[in-house]
Protein backbone atom coordinates (compact mmCIF):
# COMPACT_ATOMS: atom_id res chain seq x y z
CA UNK A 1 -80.75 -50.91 37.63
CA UNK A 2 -80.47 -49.88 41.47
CA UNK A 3 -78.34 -47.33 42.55
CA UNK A 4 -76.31 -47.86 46.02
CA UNK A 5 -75.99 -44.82 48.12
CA UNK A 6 -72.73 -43.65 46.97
CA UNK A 7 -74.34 -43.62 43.33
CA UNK A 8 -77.60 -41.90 44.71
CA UNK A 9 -75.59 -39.16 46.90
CA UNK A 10 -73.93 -38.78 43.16
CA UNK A 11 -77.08 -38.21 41.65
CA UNK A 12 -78.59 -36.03 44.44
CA UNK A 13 -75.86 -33.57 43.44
CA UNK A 14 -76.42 -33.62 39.78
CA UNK A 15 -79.83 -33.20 40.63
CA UNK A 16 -79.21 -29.77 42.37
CA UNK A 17 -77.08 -28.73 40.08
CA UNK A 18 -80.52 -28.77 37.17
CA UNK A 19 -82.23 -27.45 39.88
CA UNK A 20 -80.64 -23.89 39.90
CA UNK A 21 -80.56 -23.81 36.30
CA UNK A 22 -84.22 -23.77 36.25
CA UNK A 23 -83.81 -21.44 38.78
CA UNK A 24 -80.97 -19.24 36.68
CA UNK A 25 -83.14 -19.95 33.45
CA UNK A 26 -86.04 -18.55 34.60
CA UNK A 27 -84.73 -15.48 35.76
CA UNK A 28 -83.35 -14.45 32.21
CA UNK A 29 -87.50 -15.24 30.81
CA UNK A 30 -88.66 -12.00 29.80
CA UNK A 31 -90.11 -10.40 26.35
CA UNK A 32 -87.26 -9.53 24.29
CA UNK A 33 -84.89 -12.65 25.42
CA UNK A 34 -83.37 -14.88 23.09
CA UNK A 35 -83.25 -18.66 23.89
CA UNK A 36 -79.63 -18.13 22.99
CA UNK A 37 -80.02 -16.39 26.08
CA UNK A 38 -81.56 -19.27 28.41
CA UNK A 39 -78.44 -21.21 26.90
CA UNK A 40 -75.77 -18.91 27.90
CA UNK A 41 -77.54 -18.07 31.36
CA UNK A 42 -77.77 -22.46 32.00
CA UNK A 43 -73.43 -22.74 30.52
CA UNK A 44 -73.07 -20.01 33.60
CA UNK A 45 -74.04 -22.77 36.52
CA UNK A 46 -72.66 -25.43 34.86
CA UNK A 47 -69.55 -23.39 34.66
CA UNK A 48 -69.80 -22.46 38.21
CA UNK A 49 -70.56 -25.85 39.15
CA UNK A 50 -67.99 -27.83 37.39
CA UNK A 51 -70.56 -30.23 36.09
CA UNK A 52 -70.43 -31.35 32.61
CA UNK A 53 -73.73 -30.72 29.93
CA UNK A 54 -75.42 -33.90 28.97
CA UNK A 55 -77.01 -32.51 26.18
CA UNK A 56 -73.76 -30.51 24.73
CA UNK A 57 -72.68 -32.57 21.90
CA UNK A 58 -75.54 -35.48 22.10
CA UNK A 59 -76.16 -36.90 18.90
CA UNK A 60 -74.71 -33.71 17.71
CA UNK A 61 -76.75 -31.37 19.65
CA UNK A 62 -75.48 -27.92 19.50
CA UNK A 63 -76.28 -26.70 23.08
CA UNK A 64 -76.60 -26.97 26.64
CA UNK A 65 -80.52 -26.87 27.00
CA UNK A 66 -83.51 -27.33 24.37
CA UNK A 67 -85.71 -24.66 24.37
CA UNK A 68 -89.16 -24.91 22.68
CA UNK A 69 -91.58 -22.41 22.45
CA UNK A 70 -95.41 -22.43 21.99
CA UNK A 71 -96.21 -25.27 19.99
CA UNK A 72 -92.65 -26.76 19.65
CA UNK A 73 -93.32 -29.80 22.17
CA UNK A 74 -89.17 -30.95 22.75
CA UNK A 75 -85.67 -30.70 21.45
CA UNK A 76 -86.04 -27.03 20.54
CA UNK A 77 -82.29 -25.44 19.36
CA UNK A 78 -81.48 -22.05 21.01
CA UNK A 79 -80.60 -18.98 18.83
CA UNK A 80 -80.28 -15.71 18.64
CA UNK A 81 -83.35 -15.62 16.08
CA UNK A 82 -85.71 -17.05 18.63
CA UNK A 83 -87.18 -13.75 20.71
CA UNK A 84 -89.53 -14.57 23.15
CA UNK A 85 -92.90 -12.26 22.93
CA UNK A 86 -95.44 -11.66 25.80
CA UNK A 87 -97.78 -14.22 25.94
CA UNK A 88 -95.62 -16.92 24.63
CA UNK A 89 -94.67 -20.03 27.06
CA UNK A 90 -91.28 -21.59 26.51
CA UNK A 91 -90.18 -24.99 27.70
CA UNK A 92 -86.77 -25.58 29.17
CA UNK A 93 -85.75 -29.20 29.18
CA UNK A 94 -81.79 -29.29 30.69
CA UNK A 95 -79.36 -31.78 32.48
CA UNK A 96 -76.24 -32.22 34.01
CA UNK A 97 -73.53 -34.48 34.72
CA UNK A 98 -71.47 -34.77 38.49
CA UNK A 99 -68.91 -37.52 38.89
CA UNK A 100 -70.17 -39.16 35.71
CA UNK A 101 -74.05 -39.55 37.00
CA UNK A 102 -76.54 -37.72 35.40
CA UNK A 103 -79.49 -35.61 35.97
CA UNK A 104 -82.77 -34.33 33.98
CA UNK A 105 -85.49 -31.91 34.53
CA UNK A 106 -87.65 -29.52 32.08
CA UNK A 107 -90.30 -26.83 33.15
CA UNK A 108 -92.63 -24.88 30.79
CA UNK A 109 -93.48 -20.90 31.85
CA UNK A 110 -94.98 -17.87 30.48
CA UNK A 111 -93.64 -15.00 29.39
CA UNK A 112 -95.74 -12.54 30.87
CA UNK A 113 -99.43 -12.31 30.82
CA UNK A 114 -100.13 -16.25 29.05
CA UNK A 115 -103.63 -16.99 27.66
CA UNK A 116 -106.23 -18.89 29.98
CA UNK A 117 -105.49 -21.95 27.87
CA UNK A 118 -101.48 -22.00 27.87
CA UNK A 119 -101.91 -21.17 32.16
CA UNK A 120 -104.11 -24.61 32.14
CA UNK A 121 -102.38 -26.49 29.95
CA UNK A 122 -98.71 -25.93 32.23
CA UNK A 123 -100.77 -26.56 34.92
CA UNK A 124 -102.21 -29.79 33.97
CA UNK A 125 -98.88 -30.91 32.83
CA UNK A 126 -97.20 -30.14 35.61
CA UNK A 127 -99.72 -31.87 38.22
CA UNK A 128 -99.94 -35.03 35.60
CA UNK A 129 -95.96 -35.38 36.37
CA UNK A 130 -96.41 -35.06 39.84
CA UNK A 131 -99.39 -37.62 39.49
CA UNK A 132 -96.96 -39.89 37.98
CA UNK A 133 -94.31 -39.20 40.77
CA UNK A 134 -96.67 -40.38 43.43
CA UNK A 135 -96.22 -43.97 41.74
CA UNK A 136 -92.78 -44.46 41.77
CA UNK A 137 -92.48 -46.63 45.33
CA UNK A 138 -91.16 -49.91 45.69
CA UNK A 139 -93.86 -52.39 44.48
CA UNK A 140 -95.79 -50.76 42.32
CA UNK A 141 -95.18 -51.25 38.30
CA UNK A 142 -93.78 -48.68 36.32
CA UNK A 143 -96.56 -48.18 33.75
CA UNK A 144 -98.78 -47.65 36.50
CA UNK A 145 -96.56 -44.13 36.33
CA UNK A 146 -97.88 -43.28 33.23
CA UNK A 147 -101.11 -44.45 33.31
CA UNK A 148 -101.47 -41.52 35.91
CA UNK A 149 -100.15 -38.96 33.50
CA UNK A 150 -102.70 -40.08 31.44
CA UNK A 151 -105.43 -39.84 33.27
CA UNK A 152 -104.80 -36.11 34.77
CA UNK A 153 -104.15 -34.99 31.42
CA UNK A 154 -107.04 -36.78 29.03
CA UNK A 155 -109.53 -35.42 32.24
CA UNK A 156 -108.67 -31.88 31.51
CA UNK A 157 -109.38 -32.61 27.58
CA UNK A 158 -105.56 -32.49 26.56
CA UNK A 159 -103.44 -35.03 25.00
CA UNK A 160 -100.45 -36.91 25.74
CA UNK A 161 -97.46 -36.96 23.17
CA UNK A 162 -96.75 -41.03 22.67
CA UNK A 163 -93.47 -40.79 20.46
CA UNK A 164 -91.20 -39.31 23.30
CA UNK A 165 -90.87 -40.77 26.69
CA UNK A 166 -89.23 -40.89 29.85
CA UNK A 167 -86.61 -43.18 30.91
CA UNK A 168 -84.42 -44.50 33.44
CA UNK A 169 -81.03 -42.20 34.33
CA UNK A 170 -78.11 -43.35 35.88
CA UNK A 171 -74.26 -43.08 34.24
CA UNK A 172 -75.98 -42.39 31.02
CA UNK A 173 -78.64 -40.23 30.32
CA UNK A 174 -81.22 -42.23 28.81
CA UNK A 175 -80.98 -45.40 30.10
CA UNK A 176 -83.81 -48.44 30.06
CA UNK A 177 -86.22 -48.87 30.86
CA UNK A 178 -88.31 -46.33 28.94
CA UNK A 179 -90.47 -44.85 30.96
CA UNK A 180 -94.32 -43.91 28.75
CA UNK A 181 -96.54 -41.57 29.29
CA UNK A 182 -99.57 -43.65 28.97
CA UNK A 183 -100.65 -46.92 29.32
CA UNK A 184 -99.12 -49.03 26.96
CA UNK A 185 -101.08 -52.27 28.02
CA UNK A 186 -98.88 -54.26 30.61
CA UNK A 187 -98.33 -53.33 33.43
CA UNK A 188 -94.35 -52.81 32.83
CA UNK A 189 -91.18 -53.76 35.30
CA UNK A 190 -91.98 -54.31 39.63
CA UNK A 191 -90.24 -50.79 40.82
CA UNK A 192 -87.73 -51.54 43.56
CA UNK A 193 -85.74 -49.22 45.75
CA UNK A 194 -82.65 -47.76 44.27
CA UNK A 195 -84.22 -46.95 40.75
CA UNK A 196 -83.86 -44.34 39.22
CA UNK A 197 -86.37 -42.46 36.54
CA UNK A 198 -86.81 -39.19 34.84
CA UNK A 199 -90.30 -38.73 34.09
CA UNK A 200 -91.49 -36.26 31.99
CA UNK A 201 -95.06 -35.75 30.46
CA UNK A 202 -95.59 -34.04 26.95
CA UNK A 203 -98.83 -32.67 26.99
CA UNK A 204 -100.83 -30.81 23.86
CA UNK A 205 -104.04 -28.49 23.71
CA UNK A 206 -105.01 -30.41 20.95
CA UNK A 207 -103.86 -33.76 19.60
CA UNK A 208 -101.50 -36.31 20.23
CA UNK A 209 -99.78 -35.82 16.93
CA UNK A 210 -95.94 -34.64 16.47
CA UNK A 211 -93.88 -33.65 13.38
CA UNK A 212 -90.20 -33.56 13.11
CA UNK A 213 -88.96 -30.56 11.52
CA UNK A 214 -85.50 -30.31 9.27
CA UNK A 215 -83.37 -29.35 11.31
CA UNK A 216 -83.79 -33.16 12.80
CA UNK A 217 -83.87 -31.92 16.23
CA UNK A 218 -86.84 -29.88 16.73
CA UNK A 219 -90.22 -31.35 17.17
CA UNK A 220 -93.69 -29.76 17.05
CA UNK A 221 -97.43 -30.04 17.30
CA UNK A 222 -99.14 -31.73 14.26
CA UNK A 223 -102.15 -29.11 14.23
CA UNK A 224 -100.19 -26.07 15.52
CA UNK A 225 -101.68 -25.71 19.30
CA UNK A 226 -99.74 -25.67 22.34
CA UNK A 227 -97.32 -28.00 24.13
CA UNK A 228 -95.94 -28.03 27.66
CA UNK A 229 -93.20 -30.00 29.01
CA UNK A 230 -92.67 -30.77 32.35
CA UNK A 231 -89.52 -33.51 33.86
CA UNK A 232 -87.73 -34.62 37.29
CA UNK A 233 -84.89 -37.07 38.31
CA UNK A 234 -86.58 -39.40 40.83
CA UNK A 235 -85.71 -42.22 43.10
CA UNK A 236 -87.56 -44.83 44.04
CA UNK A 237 -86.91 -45.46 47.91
CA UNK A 238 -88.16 -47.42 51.13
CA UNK A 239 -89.60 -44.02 52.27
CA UNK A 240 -91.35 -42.67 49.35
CA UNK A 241 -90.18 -40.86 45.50
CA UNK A 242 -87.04 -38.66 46.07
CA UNK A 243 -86.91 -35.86 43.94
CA UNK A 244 -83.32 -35.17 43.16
CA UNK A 245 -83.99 -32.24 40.47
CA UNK A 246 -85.89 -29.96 42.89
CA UNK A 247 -85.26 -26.41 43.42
C-alpha cells in the first residue's frame, strides 16, 4: 500500500519516537542490568511521548520490547531473571504507535568487551540491513532487498534466519507484503513510492536453524551460537529510502 504524505509525516513521528528508545535503551546496557530493565527504561519514552506500544499486548505479549540475548535470535521476554554479563550482546527489537501508524526498529550491542566473533557478526548484520536499504527505490523489486542481505551476510560465512521476516508497516504493524531475507526465487512486488517496509535481517554465527522454546514467544539458535538482529522503518520515495526509525 502507498502512504500519502499526511500518513508518511505520521509515520516519520512514530519513527522518532523508536529512535530514542534505542537511544534510552542503550543507555541502561551495562553488566548487572536486567532486560526488565531495557523494558521499563523503553515504557519511560513511550510515556513521555504519548505513543502507544505495539508490542504491549500482541498476541499476548507481556511487554513493551523483546529482548534476546546471545543466541536467542527474536521475541525474547524481559525479566528480572535475565542479568546481562560482560561479554554478552543483547538484541532490542521495539516499536511504537503515533496517531494510529506504526513504527519498528531493533539493534543488537555488547555489553562491554564482546568477543571478535559477536563484534563481526553485529557488524555484518547491521551493514547486510543497510545493504538491503539501498534497494528500496521506486522500480526495483522487493526481493531484490533481500537478496542483498543475503549476500553480505553468506560472504562473511554467517547465515540468514528464513522463518522470520520483514514486512510492510503502515496502521498495523505487520502488514503484507512480507518482506524475506533471502532470495526466495521471484523477484517479488515492483516497489513504488509511498511504501512502506521494515526490514530486518536475522543473522547467525552458525546455521540457519531456529527452535521455538515453551514459553511460545522466545526463539533461539538450533546449535547454540550467536544471533544478531538488526531493523528500520523505511520509505520508499522519488528521492531515495527514507529512514523514519533513525536516531
Amino acid at each position: 500500500m502507498r502512504r500519502n504524505a499526511a500518513e508518511l509525516a505520521k509515520m516519520r513521528r512514530a519513527g522518532k519516537v523508536v529512535a530514542e528508545i534505542h537511544e534510552a535503551t542503550r543507555a541502561v546496557l551495562r553488566p548487572g542490568v536486567t532486560t526488565a530493565d531495557i523494558d521499563r527504561a523503553a515504557r519511560s519514552v513511550l510515556e513521555t511521548r504519548g505513543a502507544g506500544s505495539n508490542f504491549l499486548g500482541y498476541h499476548g505479549f507481556p511487554a513493551v520490547v523483546c529482548t534476546s540475548p546471545n543466541a536467542m535470535i527474536v521475541h525474547g521476554i524481559p525479566s528480572e531473571a535475565v542479568v546481562l554479563e560482560e561479554g554478552d550482546i543483547i538484541s532490542v527489537d521495539c516499536g511504537a504507535i503515533v496517531e494510529g501508524y506504526h513504527g519498528d526498529a531493533a539493534y543488537t550491542a555488547g555489553i562491554g568487551q564482546v568477543s571478535v566473533e559477536a563484534a563481526r557478526l553485529m557488524e555484518v548484520t547491521e551493514a547486510s540491513l543497510h545493504a538491503g536499504i539501498e534497494l528500496l527505490r521506486p522500480g526495483h523489486r522487493l526481493h531484490e532487498v533481500g537478496r542483498a542481505v543475503q549476500q553480505v551476510a553468506e560472504a562473511a560465512g554467517f547465515s540468514v534466519v528464513r522463518e522470520y521476516v520483514g514486512h510492510a508497516i503502515g496502521t498495523a504493524m505487520h502488514e503484507e507484503p512480507q518482506v524475506p531475507n533471502y532470495w526466495p526465487g521471484t523477484p517479488g512486488p515492483t516497489l513504488k513510492s509511498g511504501m512502506v517496509f521494515a526490514v530486518e535481517p536475522m543473522v547467525n554465527a552458525g546455521g540457519p536453524g531456529t527452535v521455538l522454546l515453551d514459553d511460545g514467544w522466545s526463539v533461539v539458535t538450533a546449535d547454540g551460537r550467536l544471533s544478531a538482529h538488526f531493523e528500520h522503518t523505511i520509505a520508499v520515495t522519488d528521492d531515495g529510502p527514507e529512514v523514519f526509525t533513525l536516531p
